[in-house]
C-alpha atoms as a PDB file:
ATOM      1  CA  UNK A   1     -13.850 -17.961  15.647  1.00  0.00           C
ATOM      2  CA  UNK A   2     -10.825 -20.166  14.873  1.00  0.00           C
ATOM      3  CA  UNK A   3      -8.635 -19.910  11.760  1.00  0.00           C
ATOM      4  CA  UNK A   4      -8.723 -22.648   9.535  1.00  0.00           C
ATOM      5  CA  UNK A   5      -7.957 -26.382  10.080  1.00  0.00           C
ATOM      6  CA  UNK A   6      -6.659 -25.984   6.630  1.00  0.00           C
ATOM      7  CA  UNK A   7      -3.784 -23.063   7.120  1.00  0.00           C
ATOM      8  CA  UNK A   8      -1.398 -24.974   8.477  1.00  0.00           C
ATOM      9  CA  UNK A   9      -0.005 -26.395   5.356  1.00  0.00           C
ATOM     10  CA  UNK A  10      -1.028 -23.385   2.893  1.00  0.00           C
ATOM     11  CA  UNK A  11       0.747 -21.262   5.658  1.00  0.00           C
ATOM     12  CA  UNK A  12       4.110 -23.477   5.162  1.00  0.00           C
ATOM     13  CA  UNK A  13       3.791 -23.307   1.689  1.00  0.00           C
ATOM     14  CA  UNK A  14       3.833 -19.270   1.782  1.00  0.00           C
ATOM     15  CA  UNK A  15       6.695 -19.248   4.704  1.00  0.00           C
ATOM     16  CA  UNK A  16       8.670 -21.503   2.045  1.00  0.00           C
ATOM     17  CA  UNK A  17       7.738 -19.127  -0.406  1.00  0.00           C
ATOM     18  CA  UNK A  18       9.070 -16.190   0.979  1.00  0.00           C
ATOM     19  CA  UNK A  19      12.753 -18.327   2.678  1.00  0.00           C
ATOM     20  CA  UNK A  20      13.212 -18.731  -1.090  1.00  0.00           C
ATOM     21  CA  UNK A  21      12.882 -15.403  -2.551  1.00  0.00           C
ATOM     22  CA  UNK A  22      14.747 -13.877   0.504  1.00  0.00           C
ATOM     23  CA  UNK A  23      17.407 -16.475  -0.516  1.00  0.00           C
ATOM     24  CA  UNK A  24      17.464 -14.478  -4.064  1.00  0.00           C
ATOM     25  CA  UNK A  25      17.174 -11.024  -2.858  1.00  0.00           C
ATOM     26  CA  UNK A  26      20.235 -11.903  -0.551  1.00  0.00           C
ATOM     27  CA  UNK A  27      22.378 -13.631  -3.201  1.00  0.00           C
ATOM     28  CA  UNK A  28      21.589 -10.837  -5.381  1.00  0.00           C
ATOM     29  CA  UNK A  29      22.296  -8.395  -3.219  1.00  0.00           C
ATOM     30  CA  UNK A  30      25.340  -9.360  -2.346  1.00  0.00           C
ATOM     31  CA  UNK A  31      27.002  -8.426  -5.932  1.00  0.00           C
ATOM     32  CA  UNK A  32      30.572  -6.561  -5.983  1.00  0.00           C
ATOM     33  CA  UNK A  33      28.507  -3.665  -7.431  1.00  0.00           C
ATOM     34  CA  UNK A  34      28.308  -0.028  -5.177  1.00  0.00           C
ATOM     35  CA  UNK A  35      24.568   1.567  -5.742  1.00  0.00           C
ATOM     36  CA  UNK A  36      24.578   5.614  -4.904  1.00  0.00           C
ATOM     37  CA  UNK A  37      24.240   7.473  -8.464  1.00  0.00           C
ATOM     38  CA  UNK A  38      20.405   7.366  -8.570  1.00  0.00           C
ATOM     39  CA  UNK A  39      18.799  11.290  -7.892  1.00  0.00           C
ATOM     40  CA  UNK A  40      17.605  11.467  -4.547  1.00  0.00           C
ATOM     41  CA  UNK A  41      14.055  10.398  -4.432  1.00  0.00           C
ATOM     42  CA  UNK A  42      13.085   9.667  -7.512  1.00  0.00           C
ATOM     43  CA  UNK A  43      13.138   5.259  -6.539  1.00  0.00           C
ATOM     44  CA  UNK A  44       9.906   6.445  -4.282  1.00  0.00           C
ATOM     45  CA  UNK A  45       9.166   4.997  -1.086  1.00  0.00           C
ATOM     46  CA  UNK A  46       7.866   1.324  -0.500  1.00  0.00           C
ATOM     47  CA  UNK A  47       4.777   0.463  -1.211  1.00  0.00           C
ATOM     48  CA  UNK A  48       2.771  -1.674   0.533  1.00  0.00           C
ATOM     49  CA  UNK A  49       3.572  -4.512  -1.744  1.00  0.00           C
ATOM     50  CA  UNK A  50       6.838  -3.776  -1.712  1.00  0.00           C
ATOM     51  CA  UNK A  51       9.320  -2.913  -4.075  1.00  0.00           C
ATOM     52  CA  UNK A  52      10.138   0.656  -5.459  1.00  0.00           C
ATOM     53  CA  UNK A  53       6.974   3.230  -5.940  1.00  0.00           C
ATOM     54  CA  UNK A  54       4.695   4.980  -3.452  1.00  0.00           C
ATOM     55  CA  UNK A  55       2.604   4.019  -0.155  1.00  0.00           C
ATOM     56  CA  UNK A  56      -0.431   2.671  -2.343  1.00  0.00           C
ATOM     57  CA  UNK A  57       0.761   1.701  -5.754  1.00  0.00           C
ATOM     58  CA  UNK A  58       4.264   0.541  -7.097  1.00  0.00           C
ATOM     59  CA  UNK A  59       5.649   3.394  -9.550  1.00  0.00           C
ATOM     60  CA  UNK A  60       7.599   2.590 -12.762  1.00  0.00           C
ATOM     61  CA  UNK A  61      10.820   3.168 -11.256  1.00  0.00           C
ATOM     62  CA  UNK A  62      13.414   0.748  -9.963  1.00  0.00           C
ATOM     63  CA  UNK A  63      14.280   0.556  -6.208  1.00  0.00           C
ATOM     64  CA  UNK A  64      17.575   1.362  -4.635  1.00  0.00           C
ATOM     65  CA  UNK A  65      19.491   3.747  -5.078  1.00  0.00           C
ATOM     66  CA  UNK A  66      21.298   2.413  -7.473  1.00  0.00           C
ATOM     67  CA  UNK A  67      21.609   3.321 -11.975  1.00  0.00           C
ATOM     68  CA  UNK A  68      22.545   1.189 -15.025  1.00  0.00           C
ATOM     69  CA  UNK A  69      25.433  -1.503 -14.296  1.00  0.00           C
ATOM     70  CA  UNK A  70      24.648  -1.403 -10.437  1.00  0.00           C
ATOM     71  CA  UNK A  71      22.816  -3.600  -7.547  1.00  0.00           C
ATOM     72  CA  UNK A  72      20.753  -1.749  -5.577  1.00  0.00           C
ATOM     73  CA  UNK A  73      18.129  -2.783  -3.069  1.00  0.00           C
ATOM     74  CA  UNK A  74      15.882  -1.484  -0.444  1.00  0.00           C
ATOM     75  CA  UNK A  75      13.746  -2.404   3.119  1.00  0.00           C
ATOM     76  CA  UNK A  76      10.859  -1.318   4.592  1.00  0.00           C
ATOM     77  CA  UNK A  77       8.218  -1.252   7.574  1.00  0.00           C
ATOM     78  CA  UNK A  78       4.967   0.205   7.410  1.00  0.00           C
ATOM     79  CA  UNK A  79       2.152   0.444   9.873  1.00  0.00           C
ATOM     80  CA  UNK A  80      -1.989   1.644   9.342  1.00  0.00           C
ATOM     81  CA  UNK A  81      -4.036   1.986  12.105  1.00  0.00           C
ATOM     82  CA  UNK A  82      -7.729   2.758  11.305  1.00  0.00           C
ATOM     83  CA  UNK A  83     -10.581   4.730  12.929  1.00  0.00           C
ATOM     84  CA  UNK A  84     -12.422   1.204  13.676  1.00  0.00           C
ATOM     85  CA  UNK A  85      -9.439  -0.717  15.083  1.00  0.00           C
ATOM     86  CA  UNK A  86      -8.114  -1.826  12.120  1.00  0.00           C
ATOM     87  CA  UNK A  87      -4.255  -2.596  12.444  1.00  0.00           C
ATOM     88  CA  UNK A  88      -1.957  -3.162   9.444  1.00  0.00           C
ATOM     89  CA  UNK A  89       1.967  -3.667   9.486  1.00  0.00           C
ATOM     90  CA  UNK A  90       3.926  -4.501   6.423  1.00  0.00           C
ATOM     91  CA  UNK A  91       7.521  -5.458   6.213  1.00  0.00           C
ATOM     92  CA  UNK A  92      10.134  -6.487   3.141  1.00  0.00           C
ATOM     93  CA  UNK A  93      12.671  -6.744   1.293  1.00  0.00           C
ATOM     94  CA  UNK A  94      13.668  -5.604  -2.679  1.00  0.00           C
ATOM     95  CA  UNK A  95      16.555  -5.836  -4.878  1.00  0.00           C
ATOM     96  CA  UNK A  96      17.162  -3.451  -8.115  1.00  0.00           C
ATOM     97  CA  UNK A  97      19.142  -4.587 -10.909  1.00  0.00           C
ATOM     98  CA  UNK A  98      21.070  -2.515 -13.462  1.00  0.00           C
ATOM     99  CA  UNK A  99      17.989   0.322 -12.603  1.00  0.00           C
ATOM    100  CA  UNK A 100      15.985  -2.168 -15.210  1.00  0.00           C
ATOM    101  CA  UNK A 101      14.790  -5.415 -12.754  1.00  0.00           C
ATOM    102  CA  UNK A 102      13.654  -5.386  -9.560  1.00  0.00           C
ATOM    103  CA  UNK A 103      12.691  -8.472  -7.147  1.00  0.00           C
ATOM    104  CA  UNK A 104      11.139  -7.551  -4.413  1.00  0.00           C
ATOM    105  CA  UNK A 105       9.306  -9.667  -0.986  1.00  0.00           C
ATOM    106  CA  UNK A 106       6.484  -8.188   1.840  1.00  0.00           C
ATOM    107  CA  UNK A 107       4.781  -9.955   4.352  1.00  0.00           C
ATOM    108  CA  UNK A 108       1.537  -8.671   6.198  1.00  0.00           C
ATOM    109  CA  UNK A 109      -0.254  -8.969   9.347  1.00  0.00           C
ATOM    110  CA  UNK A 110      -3.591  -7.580   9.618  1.00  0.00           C
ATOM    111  CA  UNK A 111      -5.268  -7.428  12.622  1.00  0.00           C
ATOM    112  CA  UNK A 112      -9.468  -7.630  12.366  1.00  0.00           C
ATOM    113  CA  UNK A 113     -10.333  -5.526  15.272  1.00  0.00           C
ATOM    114  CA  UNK A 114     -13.587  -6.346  17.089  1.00  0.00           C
ATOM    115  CA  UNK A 115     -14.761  -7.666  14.139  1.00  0.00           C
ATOM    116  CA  UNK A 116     -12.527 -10.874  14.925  1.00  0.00           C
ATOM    117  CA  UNK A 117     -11.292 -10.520  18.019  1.00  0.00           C
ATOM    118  CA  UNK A 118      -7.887 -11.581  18.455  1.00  0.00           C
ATOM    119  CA  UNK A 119      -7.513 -12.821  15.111  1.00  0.00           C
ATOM    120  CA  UNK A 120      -5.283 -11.911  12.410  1.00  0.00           C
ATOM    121  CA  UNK A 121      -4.725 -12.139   8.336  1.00  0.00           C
ATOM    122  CA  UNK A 122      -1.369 -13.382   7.150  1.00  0.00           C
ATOM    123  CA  UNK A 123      -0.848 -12.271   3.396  1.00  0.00           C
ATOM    124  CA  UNK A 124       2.951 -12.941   1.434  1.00  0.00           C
ATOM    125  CA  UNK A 125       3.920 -10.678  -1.583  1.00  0.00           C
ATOM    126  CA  UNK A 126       6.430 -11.711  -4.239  1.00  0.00           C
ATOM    127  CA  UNK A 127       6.717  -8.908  -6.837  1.00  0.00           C
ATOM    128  CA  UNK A 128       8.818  -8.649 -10.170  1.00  0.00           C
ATOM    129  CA  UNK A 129       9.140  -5.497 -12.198  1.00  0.00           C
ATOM    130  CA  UNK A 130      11.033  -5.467 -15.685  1.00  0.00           C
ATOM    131  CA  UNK A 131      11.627  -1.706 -17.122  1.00  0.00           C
ATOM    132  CA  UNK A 132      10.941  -2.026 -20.903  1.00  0.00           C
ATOM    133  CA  UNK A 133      11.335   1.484 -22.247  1.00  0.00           C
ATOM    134  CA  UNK A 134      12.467   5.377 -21.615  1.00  0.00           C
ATOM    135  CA  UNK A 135      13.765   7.186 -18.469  1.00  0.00           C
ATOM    136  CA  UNK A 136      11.547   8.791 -15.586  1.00  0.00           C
ATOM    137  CA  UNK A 137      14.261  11.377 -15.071  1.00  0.00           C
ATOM    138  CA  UNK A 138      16.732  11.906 -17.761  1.00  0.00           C
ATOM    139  CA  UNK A 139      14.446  11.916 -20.828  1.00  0.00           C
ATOM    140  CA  UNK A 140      13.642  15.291 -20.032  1.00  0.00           C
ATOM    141  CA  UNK A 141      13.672  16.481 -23.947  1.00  0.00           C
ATOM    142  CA  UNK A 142      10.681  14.125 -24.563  1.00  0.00           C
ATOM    143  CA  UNK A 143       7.097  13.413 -22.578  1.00  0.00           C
ATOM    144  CA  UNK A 144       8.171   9.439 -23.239  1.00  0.00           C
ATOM    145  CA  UNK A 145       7.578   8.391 -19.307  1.00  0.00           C
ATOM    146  CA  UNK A 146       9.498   5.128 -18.516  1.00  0.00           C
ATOM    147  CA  UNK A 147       7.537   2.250 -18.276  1.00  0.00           C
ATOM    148  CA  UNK A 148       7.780  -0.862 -16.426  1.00  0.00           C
ATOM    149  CA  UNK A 149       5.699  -4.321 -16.667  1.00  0.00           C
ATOM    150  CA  UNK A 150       4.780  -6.160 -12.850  1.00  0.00           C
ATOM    151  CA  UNK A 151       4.006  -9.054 -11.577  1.00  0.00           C
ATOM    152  CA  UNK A 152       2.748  -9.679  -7.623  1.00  0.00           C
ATOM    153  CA  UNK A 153       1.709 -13.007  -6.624  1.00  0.00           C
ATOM    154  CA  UNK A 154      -0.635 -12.783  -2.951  1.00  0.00           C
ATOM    155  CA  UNK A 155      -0.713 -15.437  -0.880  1.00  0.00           C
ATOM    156  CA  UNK A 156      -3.225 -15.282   2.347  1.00  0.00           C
ATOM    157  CA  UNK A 157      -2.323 -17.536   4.943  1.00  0.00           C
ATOM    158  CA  UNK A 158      -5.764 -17.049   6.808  1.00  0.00           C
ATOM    159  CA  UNK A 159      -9.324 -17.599   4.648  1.00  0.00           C
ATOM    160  CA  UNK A 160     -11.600 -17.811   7.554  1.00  0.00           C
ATOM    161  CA  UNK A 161     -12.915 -14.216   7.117  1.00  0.00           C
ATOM    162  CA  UNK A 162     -12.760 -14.436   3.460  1.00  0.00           C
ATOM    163  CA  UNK A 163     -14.266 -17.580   2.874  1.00  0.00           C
ATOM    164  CA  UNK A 164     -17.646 -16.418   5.388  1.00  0.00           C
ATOM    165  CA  UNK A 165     -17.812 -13.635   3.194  1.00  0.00           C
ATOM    166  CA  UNK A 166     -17.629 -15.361  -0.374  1.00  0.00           C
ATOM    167  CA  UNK A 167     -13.772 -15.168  -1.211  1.00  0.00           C
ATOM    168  CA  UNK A 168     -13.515 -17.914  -3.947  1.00  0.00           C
ATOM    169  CA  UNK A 169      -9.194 -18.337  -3.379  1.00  0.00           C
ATOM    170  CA  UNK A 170      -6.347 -17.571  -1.068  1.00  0.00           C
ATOM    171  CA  UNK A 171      -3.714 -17.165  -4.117  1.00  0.00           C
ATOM    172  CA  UNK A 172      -3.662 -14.689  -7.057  1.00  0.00           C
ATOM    173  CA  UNK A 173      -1.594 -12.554  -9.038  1.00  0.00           C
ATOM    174  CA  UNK A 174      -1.856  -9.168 -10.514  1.00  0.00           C
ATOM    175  CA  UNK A 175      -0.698  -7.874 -13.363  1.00  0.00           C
ATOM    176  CA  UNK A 176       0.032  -4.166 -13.881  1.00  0.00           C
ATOM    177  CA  UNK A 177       1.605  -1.550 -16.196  1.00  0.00           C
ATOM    178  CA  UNK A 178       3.062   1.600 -14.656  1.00  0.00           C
ATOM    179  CA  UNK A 179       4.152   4.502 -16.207  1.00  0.00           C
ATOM    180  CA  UNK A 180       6.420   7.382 -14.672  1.00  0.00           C
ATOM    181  CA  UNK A 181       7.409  10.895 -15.593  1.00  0.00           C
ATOM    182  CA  UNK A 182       9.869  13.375 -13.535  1.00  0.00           C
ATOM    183  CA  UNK A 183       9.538  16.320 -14.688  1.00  0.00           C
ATOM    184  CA  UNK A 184      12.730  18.469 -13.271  1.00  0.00           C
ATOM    185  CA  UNK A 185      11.862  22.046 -12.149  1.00  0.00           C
ATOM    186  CA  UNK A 186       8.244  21.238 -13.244  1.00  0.00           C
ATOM    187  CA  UNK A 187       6.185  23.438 -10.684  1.00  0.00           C
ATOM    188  CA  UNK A 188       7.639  26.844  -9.756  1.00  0.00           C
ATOM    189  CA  UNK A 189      10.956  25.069  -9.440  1.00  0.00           C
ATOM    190  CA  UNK A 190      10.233  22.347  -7.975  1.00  0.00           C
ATOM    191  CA  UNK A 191      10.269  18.549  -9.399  1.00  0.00           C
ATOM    192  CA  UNK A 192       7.573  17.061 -10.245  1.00  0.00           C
ATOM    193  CA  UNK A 193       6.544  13.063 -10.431  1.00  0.00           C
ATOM    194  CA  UNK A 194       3.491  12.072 -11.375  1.00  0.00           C
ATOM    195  CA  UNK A 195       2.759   7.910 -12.431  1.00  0.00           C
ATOM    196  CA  UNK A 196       0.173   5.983 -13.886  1.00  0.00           C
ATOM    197  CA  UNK A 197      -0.582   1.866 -13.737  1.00  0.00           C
ATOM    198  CA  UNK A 198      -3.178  -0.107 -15.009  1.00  0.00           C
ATOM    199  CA  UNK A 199      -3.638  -3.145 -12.903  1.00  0.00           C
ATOM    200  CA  UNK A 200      -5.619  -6.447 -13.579  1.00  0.00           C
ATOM    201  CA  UNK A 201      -6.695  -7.866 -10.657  1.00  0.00           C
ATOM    202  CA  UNK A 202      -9.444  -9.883  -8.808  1.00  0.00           C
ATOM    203  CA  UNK A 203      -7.999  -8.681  -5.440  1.00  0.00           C
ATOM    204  CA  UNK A 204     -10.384  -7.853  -2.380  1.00  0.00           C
ATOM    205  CA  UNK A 205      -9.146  -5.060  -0.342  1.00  0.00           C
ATOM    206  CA  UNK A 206      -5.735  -5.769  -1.791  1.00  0.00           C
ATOM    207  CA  UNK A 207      -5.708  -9.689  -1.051  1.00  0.00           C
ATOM    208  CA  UNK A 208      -6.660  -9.427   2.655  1.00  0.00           C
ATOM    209  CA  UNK A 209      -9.979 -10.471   1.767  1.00  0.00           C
ATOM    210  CA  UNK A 210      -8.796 -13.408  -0.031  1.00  0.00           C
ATOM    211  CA  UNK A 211      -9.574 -12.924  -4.349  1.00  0.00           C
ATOM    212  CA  UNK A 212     -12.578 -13.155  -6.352  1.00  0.00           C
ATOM    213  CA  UNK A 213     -15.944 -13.413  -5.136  1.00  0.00           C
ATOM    214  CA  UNK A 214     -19.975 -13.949  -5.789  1.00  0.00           C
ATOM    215  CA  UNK A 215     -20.224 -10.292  -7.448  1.00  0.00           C
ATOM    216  CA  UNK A 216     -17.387 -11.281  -9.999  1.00  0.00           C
ATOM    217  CA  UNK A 217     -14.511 -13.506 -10.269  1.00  0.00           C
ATOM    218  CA  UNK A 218     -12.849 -11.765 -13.480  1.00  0.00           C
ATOM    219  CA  UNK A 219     -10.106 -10.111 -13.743  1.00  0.00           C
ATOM    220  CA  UNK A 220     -10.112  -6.254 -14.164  1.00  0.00           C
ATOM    221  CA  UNK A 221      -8.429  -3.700 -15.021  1.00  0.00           C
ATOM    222  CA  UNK A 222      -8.374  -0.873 -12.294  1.00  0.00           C
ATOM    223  CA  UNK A 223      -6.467   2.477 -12.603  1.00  0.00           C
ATOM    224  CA  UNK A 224      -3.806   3.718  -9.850  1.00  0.00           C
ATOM    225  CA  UNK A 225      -2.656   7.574 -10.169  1.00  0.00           C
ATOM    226  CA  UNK A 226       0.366   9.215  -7.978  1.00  0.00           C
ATOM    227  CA  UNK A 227       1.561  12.720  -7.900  1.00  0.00           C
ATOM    228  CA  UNK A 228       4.555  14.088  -5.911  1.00  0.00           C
ATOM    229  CA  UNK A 229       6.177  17.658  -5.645  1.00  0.00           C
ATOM    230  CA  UNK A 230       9.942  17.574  -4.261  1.00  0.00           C
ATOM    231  CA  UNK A 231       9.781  21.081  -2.046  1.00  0.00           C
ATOM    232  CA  UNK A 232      12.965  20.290  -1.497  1.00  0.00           C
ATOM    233  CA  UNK A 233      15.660  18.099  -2.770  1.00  0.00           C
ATOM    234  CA  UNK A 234      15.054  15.824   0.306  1.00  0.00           C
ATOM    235  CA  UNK A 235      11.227  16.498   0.930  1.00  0.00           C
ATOM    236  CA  UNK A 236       8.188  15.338  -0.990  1.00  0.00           C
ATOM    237  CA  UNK A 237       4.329  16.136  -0.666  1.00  0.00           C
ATOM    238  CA  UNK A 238       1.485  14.535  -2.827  1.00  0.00           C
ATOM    239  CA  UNK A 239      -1.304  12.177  -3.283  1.00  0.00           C
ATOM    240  CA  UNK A 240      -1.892   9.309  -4.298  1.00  0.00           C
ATOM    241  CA  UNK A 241      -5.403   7.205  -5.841  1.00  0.00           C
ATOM    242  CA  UNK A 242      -6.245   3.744  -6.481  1.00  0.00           C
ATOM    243  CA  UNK A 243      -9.628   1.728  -7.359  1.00  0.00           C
ATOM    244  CA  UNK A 244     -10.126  -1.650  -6.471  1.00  0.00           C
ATOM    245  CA  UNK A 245     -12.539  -4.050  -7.612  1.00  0.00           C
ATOM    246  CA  UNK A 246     -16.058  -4.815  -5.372  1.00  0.00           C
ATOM    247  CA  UNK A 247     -16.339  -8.472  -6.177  1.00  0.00           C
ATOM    248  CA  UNK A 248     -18.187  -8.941  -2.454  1.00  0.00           C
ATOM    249  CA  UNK A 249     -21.914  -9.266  -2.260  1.00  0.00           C
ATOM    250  CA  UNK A 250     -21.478  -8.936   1.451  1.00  0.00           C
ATOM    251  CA  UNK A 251     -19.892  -5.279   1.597  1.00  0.00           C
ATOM    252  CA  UNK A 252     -19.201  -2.403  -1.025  1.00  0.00           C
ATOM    253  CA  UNK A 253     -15.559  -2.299  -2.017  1.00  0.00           C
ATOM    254  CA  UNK A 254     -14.256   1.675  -2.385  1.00  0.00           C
ATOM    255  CA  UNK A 255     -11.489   2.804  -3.881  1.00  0.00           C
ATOM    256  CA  UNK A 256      -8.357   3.816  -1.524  1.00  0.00           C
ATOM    257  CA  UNK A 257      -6.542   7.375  -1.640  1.00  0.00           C
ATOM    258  CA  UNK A 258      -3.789   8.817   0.209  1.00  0.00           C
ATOM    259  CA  UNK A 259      -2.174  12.362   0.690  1.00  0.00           C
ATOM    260  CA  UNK A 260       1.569  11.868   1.746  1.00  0.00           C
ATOM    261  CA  UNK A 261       4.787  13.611   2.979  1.00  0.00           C
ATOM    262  CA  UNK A 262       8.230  11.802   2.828  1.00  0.00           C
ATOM    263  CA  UNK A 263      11.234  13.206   3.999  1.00  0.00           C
ATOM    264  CA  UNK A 264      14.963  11.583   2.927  1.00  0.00           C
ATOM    265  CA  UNK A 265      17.508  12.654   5.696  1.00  0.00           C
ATOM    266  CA  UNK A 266      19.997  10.806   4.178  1.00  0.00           C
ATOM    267  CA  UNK A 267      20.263   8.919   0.867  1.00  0.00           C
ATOM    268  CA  UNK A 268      20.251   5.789   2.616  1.00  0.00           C
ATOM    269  CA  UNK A 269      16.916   6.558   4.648  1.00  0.00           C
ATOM    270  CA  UNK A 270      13.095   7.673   3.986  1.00  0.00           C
ATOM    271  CA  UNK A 271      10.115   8.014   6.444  1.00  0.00           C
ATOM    272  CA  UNK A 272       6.681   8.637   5.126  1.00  0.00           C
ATOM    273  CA  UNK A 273       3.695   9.659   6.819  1.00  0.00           C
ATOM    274  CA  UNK A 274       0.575   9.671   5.383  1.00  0.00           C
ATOM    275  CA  UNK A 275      -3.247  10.538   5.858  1.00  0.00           C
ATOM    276  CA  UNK A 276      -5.018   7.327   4.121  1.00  0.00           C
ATOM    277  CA  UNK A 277      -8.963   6.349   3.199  1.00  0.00           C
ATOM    278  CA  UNK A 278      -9.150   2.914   2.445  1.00  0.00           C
ATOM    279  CA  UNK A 279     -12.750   3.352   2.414  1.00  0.00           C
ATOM    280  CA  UNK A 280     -14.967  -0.047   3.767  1.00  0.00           C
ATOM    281  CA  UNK A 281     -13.543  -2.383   4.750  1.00  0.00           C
ATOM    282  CA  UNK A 282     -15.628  -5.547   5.683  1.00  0.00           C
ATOM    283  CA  UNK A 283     -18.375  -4.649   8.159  1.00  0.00           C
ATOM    284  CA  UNK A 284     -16.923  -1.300   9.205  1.00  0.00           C
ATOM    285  CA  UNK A 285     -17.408   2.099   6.309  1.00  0.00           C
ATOM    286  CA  UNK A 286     -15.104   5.071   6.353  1.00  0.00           C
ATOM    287  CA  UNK A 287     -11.802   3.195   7.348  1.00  0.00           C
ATOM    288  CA  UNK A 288      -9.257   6.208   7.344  1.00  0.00           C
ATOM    289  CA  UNK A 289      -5.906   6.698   9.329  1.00  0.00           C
ATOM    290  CA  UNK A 290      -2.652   7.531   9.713  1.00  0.00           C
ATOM    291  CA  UNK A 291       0.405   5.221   7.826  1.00  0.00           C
ATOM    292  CA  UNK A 292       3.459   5.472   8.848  1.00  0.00           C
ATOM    293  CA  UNK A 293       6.275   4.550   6.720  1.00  0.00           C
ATOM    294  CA  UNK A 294      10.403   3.937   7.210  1.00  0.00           C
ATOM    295  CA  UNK A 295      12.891   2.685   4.167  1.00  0.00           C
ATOM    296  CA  UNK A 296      16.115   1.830   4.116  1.00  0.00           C
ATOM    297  CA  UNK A 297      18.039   1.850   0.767  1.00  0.00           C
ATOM    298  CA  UNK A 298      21.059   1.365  -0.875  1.00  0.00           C
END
């Protein structure tokens, strides 16, 4: 199977798309302002999307390392690899503002497997978070979590496998609210994070699978939960849950869950691994397997 006589110029149009917001990220970065004041930690990982947050969801935080009246910014690679062959890397880019805007960039590769052989899915990320209310760490005399208002809009370069199995676009957006509490010396001692978002999407299998389908073609609102523990000041165990949306008549959709450790050597550097269930995914059920995770930050 070939992809698509048609990519070409919808795959120039996302390249474009992603020169221009690394064009922003850079110009933004590159602000007389020093980032380093932020707790270690608590800007998360990378998701796969990008920006600040966990492996599977963004969190309401703001990445970098930086607080109020600093630039700080982060980059990330990520790799899946499932039980049927599945192969997933993820790479980008994301700037924090002021610890109140964040732009962020990801590009993905996925690669089908036997179910394709050879072939690949192309999908660009542009994300934009805006925190409109209370503090994840230093509200600690209140349960107000801070909360943060996203935008992601998905691009996928490659709609051959989507379109066979009733994909009705190769371009959306989601929406989400996220909401994030630390709570310090929460458990035994140890800090605690736990976040909540409400996303409304018409994503399949997070936009590899192209948006919308014969099922449903509405947007809906799915839930995303994350918990972490910080052992240590540098070490953090949890889990993490999101539901997607089974718009597909061709295949079930099932929700995706991870359980996670992330260690932060440095402040300047994170690696995550991760055991992850992203449930079916097209013709092949039970797709778990390790992710792998490395962040730099500043």
């Amino acid at each position: 199977m070939t992809f698509l006589t048609r990519s070409d110029p919808v795959r120039h149009r996302g390249h474009r798309l992603l020169l221009a917001a690394a064009a922003l990220l850079a110009a933004t970065a590159a602000a007389p302002v020093h980032a380093g004041d932020r707790l270690l930690g608590t800007s998360g990982v990378s998701p796969v999307e990008g920006g600040g947050g966990g492996g599977l969801s963004p969190w309401g935080v703001i990445t970098g390392t930086g607080s109020r009246g600093q630039t700080g910014g982060s980059a990330y690679f990520t790799r899946i690899h499932t039980r049927g062959g599945y192969d997933l890397t993820a790479a980008g880019a994301a700037v924090g503002i002021s610890d109140r805007v964040e732009l962020s960039m990801a590009q993905w590769s996925f690669k089908l497997s036997d179910t394709v052989p050879g072939e690949k899915i192309r999908v660009q990320v542009l994300g934009a978070k805006l925190r409109i209310a209370g503090d994840a760490v230093y509200d600690q005399d209140t349960w107000m979590p801070q909360i943060t208002a996203g935008v992601q809009y998905k691009h996928n370069s490659d709609m051959a496998v989507p379109d066979l199995l009733g994909a009705k676009r190769g371009s959306d957006v989601d929406l989400y609210l996220s909401a994030t509490k630390v709570w310090l010396g929460g458990l035994a001692g140890c800090n605690v994070l736990l976040n909540a978002n409400l996303r409304a999407t018409r994503a399949n299998q997070f936009g590899l699978l192209g948006f919308g389908g014969d099922n449903s073609d509405d947007y809906k609102p799915q839930p995303e939960v994350s918990l972490g523990v910080m052992l240590r000041d540098d070490l953090v165990v949890g889990a993490e849950w999101r539901a997607k949306p089974d718009n597909l008549g061709a295949f079930k959709e099932e929700d995706a869950w991870d359980a996670f450790i992330a260690w932060f050597p440095t402040r300047w550097i994170s690696l995550t691994a991760a055991w992850v269930d992203l449930g079916n995914i097209a013709n092949k059920p039970h797709q778990t397997g390790w992710y792998f995770s490395g962040q730099l930050a500043f």
